[in-house]
N, C-alpha and C. Protein backbone atom coordinates (compact mmCIF):
# COMPACT_ATOMS: atom_id res chain seq x y z
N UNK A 1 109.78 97.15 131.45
CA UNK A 1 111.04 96.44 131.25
C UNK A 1 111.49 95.84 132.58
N UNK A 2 112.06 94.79 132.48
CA UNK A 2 111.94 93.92 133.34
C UNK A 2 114.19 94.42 133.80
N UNK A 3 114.37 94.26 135.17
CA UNK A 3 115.82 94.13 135.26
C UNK A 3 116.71 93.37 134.59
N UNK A 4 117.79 93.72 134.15
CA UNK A 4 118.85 92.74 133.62
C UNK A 4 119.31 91.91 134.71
N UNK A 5 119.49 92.31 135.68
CA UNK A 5 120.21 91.54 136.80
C UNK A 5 119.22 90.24 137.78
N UNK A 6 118.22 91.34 138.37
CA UNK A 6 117.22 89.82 139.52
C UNK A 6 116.50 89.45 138.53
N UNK A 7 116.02 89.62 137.23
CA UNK A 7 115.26 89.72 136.04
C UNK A 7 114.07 89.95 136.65
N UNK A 8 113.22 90.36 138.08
CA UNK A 8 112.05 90.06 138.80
C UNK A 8 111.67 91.57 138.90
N UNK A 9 112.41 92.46 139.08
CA UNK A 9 112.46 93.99 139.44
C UNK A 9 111.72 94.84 138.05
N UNK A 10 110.92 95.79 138.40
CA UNK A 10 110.74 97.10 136.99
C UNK A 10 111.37 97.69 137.29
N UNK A 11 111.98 98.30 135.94
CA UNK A 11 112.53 99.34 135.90
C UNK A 11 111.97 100.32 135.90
N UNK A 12 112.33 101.65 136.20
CA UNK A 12 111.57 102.65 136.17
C UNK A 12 112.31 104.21 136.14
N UNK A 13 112.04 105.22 135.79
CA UNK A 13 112.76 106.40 135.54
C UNK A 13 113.00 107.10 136.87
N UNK A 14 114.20 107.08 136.82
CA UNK A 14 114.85 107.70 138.10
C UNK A 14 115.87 109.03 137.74
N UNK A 15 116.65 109.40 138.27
CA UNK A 15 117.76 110.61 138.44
C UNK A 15 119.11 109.75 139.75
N UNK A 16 119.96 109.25 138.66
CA UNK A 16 121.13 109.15 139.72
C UNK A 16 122.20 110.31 139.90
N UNK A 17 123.20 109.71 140.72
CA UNK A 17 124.72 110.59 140.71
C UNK A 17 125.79 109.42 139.66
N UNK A 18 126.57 110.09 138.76
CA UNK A 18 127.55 109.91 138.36
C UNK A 18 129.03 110.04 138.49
N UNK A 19 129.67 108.56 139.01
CA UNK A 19 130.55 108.78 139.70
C UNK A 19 132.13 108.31 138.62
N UNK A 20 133.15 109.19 138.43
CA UNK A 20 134.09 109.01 137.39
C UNK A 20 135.85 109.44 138.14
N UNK A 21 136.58 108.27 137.99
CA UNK A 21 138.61 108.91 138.51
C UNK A 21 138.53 109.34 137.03
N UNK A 22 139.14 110.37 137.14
CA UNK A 22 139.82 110.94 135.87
C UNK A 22 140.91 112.04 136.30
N UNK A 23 142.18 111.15 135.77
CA UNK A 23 143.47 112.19 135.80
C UNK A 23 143.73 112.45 137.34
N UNK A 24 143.45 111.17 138.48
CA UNK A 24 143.42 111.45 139.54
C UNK A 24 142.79 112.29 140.22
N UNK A 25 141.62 112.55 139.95
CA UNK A 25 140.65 113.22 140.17
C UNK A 25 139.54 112.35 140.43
N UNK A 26 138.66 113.22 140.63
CA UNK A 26 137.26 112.63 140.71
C UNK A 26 136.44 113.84 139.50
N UNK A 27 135.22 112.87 138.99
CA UNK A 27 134.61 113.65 138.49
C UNK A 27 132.99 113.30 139.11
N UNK A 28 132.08 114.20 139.60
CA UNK A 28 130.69 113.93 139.71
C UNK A 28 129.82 114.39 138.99
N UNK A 29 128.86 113.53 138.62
CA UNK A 29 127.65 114.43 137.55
C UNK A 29 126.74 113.96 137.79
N UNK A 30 126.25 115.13 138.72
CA UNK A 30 124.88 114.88 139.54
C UNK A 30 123.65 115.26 138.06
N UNK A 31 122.34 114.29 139.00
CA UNK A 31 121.09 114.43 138.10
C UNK A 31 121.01 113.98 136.90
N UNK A 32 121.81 112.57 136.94
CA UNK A 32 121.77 111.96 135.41
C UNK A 32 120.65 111.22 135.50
N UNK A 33 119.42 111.11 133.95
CA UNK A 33 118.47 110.64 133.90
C UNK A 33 119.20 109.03 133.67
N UNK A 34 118.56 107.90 134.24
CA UNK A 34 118.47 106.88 134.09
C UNK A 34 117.06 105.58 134.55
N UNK A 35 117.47 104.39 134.25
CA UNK A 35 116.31 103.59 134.61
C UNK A 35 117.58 102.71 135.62
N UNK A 36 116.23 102.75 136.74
CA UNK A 36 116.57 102.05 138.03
C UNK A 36 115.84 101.07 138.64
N UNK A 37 116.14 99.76 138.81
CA UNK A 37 115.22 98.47 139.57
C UNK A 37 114.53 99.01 140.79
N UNK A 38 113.60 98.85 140.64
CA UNK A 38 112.77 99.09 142.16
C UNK A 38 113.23 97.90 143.28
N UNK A 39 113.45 97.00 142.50
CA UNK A 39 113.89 95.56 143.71
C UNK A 39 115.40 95.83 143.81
N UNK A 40 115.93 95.81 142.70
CA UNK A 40 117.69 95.45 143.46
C UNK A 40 118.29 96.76 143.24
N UNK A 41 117.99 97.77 142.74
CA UNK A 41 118.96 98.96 142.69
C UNK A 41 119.63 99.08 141.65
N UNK A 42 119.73 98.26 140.62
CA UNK A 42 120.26 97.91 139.31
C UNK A 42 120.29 99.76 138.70
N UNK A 43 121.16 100.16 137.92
CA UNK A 43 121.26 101.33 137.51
C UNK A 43 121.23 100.85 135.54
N UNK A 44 120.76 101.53 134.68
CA UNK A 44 120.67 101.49 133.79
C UNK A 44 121.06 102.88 132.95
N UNK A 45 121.84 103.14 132.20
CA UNK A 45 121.83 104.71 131.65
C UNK A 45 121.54 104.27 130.00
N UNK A 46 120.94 105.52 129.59
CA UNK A 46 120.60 105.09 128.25
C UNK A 46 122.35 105.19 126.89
N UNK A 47 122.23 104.38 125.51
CA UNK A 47 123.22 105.11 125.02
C UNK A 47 123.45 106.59 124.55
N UNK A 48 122.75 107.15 124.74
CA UNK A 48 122.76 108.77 124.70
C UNK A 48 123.31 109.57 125.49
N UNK A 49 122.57 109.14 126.67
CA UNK A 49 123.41 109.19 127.87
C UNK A 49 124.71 109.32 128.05
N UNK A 50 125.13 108.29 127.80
CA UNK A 50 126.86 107.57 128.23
C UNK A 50 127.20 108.32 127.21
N UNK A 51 127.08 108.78 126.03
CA UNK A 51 127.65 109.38 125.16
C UNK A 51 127.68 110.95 125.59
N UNK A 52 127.11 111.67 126.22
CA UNK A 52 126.90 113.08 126.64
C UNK A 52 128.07 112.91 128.21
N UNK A 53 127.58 111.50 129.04
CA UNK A 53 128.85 111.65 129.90
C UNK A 53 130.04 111.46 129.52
N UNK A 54 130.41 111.00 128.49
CA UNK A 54 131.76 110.62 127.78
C UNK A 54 132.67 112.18 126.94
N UNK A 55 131.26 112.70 126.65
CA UNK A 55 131.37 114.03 126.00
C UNK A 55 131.92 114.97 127.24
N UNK A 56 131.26 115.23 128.64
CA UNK A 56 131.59 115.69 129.37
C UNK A 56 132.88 115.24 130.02
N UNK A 57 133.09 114.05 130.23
CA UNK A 57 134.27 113.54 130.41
C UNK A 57 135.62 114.48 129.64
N UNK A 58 135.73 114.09 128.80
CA UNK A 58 136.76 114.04 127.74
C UNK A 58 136.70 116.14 127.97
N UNK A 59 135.75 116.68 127.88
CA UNK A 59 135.56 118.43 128.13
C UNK A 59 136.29 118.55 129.69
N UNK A 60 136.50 117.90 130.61
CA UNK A 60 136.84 118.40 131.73
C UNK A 60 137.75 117.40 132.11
N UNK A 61 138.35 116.90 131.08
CA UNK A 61 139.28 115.96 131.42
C UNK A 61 140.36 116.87 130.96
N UNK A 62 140.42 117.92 130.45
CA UNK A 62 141.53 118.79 130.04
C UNK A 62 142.38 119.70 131.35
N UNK A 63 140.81 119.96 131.63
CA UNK A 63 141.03 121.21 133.12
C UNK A 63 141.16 120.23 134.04
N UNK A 64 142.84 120.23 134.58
CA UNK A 64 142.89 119.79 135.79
C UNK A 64 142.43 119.77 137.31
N UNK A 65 142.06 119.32 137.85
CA UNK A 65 141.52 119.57 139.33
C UNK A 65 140.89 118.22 140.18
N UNK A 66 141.44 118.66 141.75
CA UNK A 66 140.72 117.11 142.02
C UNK A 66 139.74 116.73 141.74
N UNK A 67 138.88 117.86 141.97
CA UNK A 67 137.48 117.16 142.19
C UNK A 67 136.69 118.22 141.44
N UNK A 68 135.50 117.63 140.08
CA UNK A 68 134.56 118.69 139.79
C UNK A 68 133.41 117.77 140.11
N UNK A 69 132.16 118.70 140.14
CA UNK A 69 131.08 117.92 140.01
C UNK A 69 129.81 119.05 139.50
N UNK A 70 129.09 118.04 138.16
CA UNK A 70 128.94 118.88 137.65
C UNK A 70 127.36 118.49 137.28
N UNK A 71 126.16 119.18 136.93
CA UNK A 71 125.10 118.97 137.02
C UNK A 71 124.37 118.50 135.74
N UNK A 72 124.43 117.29 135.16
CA UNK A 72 124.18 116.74 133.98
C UNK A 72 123.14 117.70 133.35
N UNK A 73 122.27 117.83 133.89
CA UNK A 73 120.99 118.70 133.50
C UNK A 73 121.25 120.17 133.12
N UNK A 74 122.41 120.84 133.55
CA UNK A 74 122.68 122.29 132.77
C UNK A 74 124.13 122.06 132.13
N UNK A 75 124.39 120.97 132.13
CA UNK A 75 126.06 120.73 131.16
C UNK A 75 125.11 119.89 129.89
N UNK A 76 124.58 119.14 129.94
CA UNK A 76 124.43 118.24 128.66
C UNK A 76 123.21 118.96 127.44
């Protein structure tokens, strides 16, 4: 699969960080599987994905605190 963005780049399976303000906070969720451009850095997450961070979201959007960060791979 070719990039959405330089359209010139592969994509390819990577592990980013997930970065989220919530409730004046920060939220991090390290070790999210995604596809990433080898040329421009382009980040891609799948819809499954975004749906498990949205899930996590909305779960720790209750518990107040500045800052969590949380490890996609033993939360999802």
């Amino acid at each position: 699969m070719n990039c959405l963005v330089c359209k010139s780049g592969k994509m390819i399976d990577s592990i980013e960080t997930y970065f989220a303000k919530l409730n004046g906070g920060y939220v991090i969720i390290e070790n999210v599987p995604c596809k990433k451009c080898e040329q421009c850095g382009e980040i891609l997450f799948s819809a499954s994905t975004i749906e498990k961070i949205e899930d996590l979201l909305e779960m720790y959007k209750k518990v107040y605190s500045k800052i969590f960060i949380i490890d996609y791979q033993k939360a999802a």
